[in-house]
Protein backbone atom coordinates (compact mmCIF):
# COMPACT_ATOMS: atom_id res chain seq x y z
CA UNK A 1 120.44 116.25 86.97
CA UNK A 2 118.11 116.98 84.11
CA UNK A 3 114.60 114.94 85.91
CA UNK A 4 112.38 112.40 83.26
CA UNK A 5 108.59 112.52 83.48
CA UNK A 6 107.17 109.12 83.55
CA UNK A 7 103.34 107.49 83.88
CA UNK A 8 102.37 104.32 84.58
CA UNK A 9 101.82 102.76 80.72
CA UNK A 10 100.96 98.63 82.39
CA UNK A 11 101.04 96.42 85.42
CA UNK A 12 100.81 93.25 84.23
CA UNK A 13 102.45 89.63 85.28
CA UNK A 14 105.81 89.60 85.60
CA UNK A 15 107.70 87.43 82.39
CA UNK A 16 110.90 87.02 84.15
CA UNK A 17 109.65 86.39 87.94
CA UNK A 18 106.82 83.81 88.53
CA UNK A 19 104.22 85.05 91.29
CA UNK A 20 105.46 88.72 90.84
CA UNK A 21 104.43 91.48 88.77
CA UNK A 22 105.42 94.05 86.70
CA UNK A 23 104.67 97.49 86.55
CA UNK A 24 105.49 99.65 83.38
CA UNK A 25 107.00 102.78 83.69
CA UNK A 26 106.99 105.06 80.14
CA UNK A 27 108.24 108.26 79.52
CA UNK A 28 105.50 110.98 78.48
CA UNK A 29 108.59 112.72 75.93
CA UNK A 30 110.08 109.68 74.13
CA UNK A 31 109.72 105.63 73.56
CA UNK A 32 111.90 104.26 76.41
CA UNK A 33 109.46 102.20 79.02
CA UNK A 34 111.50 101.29 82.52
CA UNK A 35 110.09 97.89 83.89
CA UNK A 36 110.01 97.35 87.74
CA UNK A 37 108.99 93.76 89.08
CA UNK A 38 106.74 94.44 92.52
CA UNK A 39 104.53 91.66 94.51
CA UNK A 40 100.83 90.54 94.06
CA UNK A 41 100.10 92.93 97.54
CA UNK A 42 102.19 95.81 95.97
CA UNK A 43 100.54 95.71 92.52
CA UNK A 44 96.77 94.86 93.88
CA UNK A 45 97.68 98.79 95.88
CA UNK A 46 98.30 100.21 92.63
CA UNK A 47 95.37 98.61 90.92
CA UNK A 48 93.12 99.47 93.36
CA UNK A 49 94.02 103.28 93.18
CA UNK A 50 94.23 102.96 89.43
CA UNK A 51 90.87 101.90 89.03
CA UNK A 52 89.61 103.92 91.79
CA UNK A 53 87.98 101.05 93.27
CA UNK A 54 87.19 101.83 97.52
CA UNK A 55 88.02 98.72 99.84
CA UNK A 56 85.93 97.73 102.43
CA UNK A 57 88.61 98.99 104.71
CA UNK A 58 91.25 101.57 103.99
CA UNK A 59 94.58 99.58 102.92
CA UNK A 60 98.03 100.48 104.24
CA UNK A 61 98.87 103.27 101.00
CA UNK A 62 95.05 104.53 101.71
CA UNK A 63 95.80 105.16 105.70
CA UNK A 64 99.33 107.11 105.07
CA UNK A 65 97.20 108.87 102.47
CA UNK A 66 94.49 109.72 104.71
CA UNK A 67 97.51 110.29 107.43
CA UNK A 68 99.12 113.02 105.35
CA UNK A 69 96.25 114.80 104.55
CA UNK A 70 95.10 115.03 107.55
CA UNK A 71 98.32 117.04 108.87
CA UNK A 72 98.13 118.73 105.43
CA UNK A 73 101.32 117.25 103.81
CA UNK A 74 101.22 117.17 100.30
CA UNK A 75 102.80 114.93 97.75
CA UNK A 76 104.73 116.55 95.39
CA UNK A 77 106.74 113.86 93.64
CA UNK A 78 108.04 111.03 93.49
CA UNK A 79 111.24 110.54 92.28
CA UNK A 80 113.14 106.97 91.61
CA UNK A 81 116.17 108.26 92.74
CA UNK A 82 118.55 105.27 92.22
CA UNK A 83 119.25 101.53 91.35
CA UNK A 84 121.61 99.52 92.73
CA UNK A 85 122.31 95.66 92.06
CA UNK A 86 119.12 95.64 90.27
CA UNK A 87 116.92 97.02 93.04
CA UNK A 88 115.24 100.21 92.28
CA UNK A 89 115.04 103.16 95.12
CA UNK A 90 112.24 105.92 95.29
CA UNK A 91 111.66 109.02 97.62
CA UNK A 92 108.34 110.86 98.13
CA UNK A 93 109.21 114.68 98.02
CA UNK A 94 106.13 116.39 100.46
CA UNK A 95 105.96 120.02 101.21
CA UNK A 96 103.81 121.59 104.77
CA UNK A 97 103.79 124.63 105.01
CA UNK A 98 105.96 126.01 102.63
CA UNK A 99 108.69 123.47 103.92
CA UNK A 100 109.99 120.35 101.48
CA UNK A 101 111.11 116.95 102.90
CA UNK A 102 112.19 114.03 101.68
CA UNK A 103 111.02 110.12 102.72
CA UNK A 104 112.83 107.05 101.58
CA UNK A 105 110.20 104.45 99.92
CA UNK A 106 110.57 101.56 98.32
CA UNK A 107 109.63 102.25 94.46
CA UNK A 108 106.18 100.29 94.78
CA UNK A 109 105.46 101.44 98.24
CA UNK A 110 105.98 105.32 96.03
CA UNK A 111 104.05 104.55 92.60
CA UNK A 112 101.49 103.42 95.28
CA UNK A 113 101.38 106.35 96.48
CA UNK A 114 101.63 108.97 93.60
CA UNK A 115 98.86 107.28 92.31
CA UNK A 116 96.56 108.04 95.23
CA UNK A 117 97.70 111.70 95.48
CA UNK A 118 97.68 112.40 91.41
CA UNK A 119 101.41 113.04 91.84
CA UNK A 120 103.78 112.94 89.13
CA UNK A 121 106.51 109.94 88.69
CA UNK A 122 109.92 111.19 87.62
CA UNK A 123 113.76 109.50 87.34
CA UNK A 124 116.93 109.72 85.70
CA UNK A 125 118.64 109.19 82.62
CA UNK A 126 121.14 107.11 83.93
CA UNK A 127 118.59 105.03 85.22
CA UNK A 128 116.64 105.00 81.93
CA UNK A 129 119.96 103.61 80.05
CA UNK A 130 120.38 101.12 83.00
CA UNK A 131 116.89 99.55 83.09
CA UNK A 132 114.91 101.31 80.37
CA UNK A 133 113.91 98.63 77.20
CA UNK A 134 112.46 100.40 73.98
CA UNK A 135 109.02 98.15 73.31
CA UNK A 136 107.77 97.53 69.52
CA UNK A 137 104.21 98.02 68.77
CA UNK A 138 103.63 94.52 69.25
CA UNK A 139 105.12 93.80 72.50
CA UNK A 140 103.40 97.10 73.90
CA UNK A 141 100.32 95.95 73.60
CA UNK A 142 100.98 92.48 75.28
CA UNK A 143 101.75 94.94 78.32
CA UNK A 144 99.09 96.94 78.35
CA UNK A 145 96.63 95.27 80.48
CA UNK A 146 96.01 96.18 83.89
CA UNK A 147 95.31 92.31 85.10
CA UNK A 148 96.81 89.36 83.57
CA UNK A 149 95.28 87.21 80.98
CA UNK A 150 94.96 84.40 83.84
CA UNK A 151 92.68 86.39 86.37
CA UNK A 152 90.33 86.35 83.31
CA UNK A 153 90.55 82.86 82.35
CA UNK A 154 87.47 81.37 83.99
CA UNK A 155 84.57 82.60 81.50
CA UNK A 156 82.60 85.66 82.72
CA UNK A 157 80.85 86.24 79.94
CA UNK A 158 78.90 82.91 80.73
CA UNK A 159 77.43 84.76 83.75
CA UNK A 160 74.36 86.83 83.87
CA UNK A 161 74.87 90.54 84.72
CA UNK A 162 72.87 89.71 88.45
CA UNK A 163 75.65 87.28 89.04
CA UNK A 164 78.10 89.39 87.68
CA UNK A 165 77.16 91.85 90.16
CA UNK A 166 76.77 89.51 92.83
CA UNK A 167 80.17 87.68 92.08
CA UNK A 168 81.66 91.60 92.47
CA UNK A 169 79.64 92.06 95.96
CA UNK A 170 81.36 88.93 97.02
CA UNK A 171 85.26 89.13 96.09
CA UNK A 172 85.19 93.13 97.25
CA UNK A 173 84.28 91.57 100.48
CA UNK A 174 87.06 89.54 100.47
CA UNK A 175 89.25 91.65 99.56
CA UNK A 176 89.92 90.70 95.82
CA UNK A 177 90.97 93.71 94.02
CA UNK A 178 92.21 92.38 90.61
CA UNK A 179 89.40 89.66 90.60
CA UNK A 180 86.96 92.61 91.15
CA UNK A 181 88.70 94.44 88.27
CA UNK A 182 87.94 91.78 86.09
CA UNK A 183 84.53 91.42 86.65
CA UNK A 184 83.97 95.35 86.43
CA UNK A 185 85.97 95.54 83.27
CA UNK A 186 83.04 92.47 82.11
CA UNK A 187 80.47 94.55 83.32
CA UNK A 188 81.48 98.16 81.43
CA UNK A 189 82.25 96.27 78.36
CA UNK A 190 78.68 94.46 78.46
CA UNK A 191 77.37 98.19 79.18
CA UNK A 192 78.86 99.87 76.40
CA UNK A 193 77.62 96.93 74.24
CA UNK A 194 73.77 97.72 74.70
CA UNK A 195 74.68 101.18 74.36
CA UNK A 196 76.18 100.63 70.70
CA UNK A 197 72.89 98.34 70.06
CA UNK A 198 70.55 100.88 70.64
């Protein structure tokens, strides 16, 4: 079975499941995007890789990183291997020492984790014609942000880049990764704004 490259196109909130999320899956040959609803822990794992942010303390997808590497298994793929009454299944294919193995994951728990290690994402057409949607223009861009519109909603821009940084100090400490996104997304934006000034 003929594999499909995929990347990660949006994790956003999820329009069909309140208090869950979506994350986007879109293939890198054609127009066909394969949604996956995941929890708030699950897609705060992927947007902390994503945005290469370091936690305080390693989370669970950063210790079987660090475990792996440190008995030199490598992360070759991951493939979302199947779907069955709507639930989507994933493997991680590793290789040590010239030998290749094969770990069930659940398909966040995998993204999670392909993220981390640069891997690539990969499925099936059958899958793709099961669960794939074809997005217009307009509806792609309604997708396309990393946090939702509601993590934003309390005005940042009101806030003076000391408290901006301070506000960032505080919710890292406490483990808020998409609020923490947020802010740093206020902060680069305000950055490339002097730039353009000068």
């Amino acid at each position: 079975m003929k594999k499909i490259d995929l990347e990660i196109v949006a994790l956003s909130h999820s329009v069909t499941q309140s208090h869950n999320y979506a994350v986007v899956l879109g293939e890198r040959a054609g127009n066909r995007r394969l949604p996956i609803v995941i929890g708030g822990f699950e897609a705060q794992a992927i947007a902390v890789a994503m945005e290469r942010m370091i936690p305080n303390r390693p989370l669970t997808h950063d210790l079987f990183k660090n475990t792996l590497d440190t008995f030199d298994v490598e992360l070759k793929e991951v493939v979302i291997n199947n779907l069955l009454d709507g639930i989507f299944y994933a493997q991680l294919v590793c290789a040590r020492d010239g030998n290749e193995f094969v770990i069930d994951s659940r398909t966040s728990d995998a993204i999670a984790m392909a993220v981390r290690f640069k891997s690539p994402i990969y499925t099936f057409d059958f899958i793709m014609e099961q669960a794939g949607v074809i997005l217009d223009d307009s509806q792609e861009e309604e997708t396309t942000s990393i946090i939702s519109q509601e993590a934003t909603s309390d005005s940042l821009e009101n806030l003076s880049e000391k408290a901006l940084n301070k506000l960032l100090e505080e919710v890292l400490e406490n483990e808020d990764y998409e609020r923490a996104a947020v802010i740093r997304d206020e902060l680069k934006k305000r950055s490339e704004g002097s730039k353009d000034s000068e």
